[in-house]
PDB file of N, CA and C in Angstrom:
ATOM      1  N   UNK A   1     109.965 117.317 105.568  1.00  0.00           N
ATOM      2  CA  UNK A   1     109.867 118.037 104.324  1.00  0.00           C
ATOM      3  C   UNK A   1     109.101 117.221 103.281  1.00  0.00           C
ATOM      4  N   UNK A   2     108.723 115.657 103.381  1.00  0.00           N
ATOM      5  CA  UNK A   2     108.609 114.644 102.219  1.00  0.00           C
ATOM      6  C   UNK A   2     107.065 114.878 102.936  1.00  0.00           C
ATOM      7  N   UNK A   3     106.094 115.811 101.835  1.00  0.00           N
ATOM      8  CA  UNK A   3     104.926 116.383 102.236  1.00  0.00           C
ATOM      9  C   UNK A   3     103.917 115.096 101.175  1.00  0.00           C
ATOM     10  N   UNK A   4     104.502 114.341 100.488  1.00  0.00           N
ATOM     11  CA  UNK A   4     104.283 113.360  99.619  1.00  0.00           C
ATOM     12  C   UNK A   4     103.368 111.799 100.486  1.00  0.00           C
ATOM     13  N   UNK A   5     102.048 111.982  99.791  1.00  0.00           N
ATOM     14  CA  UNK A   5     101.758 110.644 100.917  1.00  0.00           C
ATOM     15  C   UNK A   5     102.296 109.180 100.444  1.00  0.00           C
ATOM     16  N   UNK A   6     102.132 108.193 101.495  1.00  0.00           N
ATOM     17  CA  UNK A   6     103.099 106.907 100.847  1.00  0.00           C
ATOM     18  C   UNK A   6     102.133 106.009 101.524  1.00  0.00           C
ATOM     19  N   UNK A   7     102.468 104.689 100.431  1.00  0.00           N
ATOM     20  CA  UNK A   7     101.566 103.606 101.353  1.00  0.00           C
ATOM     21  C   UNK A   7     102.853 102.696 101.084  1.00  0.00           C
ATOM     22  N   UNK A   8     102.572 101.780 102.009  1.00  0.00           N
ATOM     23  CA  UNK A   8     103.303 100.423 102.670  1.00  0.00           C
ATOM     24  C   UNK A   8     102.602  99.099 102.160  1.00  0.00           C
ATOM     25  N   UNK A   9     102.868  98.619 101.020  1.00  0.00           N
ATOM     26  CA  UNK A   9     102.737  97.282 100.566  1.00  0.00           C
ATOM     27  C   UNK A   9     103.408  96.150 100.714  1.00  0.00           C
ATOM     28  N   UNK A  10     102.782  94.805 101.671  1.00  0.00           N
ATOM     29  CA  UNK A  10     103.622  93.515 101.879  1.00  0.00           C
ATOM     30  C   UNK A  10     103.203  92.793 101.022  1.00  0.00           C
ATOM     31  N   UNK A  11     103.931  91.912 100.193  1.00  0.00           N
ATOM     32  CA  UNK A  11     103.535  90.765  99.696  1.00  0.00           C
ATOM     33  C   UNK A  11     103.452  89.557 100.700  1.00  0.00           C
ATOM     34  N   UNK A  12     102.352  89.138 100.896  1.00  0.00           N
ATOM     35  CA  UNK A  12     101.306  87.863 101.459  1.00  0.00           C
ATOM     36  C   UNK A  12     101.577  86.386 101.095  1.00  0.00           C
ATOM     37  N   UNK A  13     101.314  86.965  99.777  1.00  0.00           N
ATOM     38  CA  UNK A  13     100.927  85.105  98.997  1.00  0.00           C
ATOM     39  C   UNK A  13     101.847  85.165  97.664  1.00  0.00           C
ATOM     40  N   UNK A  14     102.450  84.087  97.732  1.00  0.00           N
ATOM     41  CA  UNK A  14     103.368  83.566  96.642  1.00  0.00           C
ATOM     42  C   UNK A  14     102.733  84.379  95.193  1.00  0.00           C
ATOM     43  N   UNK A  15     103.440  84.755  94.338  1.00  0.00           N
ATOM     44  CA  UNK A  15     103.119  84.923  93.127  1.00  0.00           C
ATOM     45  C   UNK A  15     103.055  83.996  92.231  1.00  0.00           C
ATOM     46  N   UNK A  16     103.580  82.770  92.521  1.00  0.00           N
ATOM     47  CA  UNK A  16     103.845  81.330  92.370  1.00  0.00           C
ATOM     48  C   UNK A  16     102.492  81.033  91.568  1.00  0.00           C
ATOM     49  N   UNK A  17     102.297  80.420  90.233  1.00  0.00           N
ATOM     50  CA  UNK A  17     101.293  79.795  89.421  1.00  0.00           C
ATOM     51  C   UNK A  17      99.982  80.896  89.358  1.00  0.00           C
ATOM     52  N   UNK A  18     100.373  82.366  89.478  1.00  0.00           N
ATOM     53  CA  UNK A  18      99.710  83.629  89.056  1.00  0.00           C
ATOM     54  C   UNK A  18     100.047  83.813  87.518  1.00  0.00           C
ATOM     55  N   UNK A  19      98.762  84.863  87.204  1.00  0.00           N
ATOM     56  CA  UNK A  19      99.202  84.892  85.729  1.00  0.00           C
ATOM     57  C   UNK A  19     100.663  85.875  85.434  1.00  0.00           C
ATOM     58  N   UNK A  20     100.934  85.785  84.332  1.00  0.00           N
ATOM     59  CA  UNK A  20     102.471  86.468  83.992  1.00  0.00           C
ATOM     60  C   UNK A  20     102.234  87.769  84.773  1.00  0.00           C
ATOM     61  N   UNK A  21     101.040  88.242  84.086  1.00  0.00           N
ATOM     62  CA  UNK A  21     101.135  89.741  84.309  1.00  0.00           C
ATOM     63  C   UNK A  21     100.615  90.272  85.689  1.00  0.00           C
ATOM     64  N   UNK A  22     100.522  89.419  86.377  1.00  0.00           N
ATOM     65  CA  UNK A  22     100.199  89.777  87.853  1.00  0.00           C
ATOM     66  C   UNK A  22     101.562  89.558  88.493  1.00  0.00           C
ATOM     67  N   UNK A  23     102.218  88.394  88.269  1.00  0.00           N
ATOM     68  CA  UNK A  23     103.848  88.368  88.575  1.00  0.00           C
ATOM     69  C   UNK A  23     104.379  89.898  88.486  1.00  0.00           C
ATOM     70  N   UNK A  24     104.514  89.812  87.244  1.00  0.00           N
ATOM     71  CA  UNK A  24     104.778  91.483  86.738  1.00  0.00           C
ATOM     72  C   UNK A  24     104.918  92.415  87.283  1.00  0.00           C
ATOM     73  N   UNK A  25     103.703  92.652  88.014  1.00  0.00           N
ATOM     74  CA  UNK A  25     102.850  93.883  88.788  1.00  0.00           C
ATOM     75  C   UNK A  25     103.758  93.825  90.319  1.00  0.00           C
ATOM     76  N   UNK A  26     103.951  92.347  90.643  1.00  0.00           N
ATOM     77  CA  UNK A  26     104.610  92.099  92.118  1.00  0.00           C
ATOM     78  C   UNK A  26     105.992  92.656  91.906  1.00  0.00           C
ATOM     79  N   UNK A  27     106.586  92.375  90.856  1.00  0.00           N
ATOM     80  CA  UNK A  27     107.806  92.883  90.507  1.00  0.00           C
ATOM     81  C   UNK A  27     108.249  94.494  89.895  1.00  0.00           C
ATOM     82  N   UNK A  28     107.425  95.274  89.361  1.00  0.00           N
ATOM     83  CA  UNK A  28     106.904  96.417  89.537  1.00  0.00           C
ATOM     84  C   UNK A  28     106.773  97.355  90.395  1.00  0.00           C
ATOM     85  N   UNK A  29     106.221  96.711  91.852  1.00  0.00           N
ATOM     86  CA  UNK A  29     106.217  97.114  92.723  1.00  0.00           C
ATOM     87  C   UNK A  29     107.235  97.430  94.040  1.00  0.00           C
ATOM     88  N   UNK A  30     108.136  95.967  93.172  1.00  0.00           N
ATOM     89  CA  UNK A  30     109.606  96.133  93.712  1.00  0.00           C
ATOM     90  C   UNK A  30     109.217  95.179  95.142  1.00  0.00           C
ATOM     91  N   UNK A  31     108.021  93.979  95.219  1.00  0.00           N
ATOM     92  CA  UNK A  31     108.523  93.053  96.108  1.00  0.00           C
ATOM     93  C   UNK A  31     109.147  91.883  95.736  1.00  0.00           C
ATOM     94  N   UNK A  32     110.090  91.480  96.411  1.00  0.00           N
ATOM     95  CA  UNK A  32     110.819  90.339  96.016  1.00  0.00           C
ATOM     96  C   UNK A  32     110.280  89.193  96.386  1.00  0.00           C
ATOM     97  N   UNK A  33     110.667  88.682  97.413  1.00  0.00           N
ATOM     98  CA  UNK A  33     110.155  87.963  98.942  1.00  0.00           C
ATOM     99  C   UNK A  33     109.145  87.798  99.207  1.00  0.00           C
ATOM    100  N   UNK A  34     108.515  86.827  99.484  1.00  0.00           N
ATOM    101  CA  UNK A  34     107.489  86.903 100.729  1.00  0.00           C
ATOM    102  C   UNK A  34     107.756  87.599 101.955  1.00  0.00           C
ATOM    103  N   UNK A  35     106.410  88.133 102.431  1.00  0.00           N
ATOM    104  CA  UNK A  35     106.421  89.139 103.476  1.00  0.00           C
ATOM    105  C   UNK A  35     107.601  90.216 103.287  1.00  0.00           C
ATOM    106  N   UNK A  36     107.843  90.450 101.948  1.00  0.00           N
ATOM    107  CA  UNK A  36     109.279  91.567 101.846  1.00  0.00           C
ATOM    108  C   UNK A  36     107.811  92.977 101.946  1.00  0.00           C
ATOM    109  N   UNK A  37     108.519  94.077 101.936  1.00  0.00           N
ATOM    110  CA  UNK A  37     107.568  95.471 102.088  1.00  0.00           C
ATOM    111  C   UNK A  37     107.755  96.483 101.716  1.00  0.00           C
ATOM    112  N   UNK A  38     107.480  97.297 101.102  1.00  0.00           N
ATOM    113  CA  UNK A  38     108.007  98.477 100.419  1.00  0.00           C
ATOM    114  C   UNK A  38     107.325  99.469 100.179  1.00  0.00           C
ATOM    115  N   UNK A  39     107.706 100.893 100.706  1.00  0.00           N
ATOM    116  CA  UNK A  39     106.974 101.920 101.102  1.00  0.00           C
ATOM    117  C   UNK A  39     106.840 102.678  99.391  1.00  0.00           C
ATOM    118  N   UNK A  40     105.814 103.285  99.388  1.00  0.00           N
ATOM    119  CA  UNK A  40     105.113 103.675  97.676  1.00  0.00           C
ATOM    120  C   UNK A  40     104.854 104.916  97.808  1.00  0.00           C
ATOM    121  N   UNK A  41     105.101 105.395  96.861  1.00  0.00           N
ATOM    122  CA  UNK A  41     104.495 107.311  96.770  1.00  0.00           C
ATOM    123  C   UNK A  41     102.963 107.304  96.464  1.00  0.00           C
ATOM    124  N   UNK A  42     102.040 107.443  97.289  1.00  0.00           N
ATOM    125  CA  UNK A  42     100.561 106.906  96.984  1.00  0.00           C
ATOM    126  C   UNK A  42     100.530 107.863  95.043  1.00  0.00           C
ATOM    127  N   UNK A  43      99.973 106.931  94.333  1.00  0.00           N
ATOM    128  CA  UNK A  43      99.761 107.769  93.111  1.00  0.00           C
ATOM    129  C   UNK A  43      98.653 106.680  92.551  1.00  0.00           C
ATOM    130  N   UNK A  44      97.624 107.564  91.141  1.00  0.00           N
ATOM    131  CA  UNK A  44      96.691 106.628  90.902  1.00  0.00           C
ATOM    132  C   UNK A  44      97.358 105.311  90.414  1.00  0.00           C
ATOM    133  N   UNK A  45      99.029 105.481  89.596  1.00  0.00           N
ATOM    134  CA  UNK A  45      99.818 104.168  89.153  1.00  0.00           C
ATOM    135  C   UNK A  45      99.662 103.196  89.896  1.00  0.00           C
ATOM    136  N   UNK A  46     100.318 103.575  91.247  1.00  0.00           N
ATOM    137  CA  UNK A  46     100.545 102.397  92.090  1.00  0.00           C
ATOM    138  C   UNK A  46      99.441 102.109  92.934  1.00  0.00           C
ATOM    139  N   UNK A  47      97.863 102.954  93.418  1.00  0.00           N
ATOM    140  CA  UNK A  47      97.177 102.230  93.384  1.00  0.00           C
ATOM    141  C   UNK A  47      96.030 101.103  92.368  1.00  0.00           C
ATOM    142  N   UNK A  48      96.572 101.464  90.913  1.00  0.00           N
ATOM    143  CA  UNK A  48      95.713 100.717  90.323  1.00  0.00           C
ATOM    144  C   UNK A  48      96.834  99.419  90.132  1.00  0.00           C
ATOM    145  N   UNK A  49      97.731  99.347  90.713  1.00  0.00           N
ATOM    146  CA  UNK A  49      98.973  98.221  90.724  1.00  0.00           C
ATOM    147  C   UNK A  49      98.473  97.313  91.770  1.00  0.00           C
ATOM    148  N   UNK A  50      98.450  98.095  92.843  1.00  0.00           N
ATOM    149  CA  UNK A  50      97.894  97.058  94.360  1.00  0.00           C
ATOM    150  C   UNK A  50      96.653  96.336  94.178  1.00  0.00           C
ATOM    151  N   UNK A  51      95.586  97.236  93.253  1.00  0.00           N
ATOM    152  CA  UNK A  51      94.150  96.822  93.133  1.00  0.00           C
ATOM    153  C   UNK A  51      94.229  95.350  92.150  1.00  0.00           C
ATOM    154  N   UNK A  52      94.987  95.484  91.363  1.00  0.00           N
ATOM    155  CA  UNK A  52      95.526  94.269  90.432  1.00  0.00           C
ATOM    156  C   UNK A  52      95.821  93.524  91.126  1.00  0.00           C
ATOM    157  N   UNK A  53      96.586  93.320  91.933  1.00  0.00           N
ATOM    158  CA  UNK A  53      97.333  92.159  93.124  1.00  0.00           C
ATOM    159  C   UNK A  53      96.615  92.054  94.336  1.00  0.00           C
ATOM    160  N   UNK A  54      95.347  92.743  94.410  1.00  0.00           N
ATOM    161  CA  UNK A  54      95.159  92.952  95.867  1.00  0.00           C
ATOM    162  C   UNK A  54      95.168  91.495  96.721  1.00  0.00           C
ATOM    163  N   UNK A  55      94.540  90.262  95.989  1.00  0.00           N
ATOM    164  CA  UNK A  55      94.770  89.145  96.817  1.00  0.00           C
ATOM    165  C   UNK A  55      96.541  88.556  97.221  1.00  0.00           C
ATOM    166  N   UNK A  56      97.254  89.435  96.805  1.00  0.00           N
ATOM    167  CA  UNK A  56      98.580  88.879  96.965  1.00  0.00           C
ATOM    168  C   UNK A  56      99.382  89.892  98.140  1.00  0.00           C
ATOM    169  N   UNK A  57      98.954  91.012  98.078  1.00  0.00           N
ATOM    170  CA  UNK A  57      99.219  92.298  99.069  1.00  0.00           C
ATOM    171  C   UNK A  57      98.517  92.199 100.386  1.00  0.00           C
ATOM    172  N   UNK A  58      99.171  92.962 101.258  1.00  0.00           N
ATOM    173  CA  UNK A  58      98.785  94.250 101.785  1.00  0.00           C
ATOM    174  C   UNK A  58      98.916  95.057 102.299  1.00  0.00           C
ATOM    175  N   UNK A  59      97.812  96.030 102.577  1.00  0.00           N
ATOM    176  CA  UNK A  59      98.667  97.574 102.680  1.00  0.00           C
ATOM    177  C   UNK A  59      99.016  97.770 104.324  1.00  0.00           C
ATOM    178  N   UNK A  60      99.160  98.386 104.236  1.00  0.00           N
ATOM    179  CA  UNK A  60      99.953  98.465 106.194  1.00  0.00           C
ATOM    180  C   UNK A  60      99.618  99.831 106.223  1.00  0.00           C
TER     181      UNK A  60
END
């Protein structure tokens, strides 16, 4: 019934000595962890979120 598309974002690389607001964005996104993953309702929000982080993501 969930006719809604979704993407799958892992966090990669430490957020560790990133700027605040890229931290932010990791936390936003709701990853905690390294290699933690979390499935997304594709929307322009959350891809202009991933595009911000993209060296710290990725999509699956």
């Amino acid at each position: 019934m969930s006719d809604k598309k979704t993407l799958t974002v892992k966090l990669v690389r430490s957020p560790i000595g990133c700027r605040a607001s890229h931290r932010a964005t990791v936390v936003g996104l709701g990853l905690r962890k390294l290699n933690s993953t979390k499935t997304l309702e594709d929307t322009p929000a959350v891809r202009g979120m991933i595009n911000k982080i993209a060296y710290l993501v990725q999509v699956l």
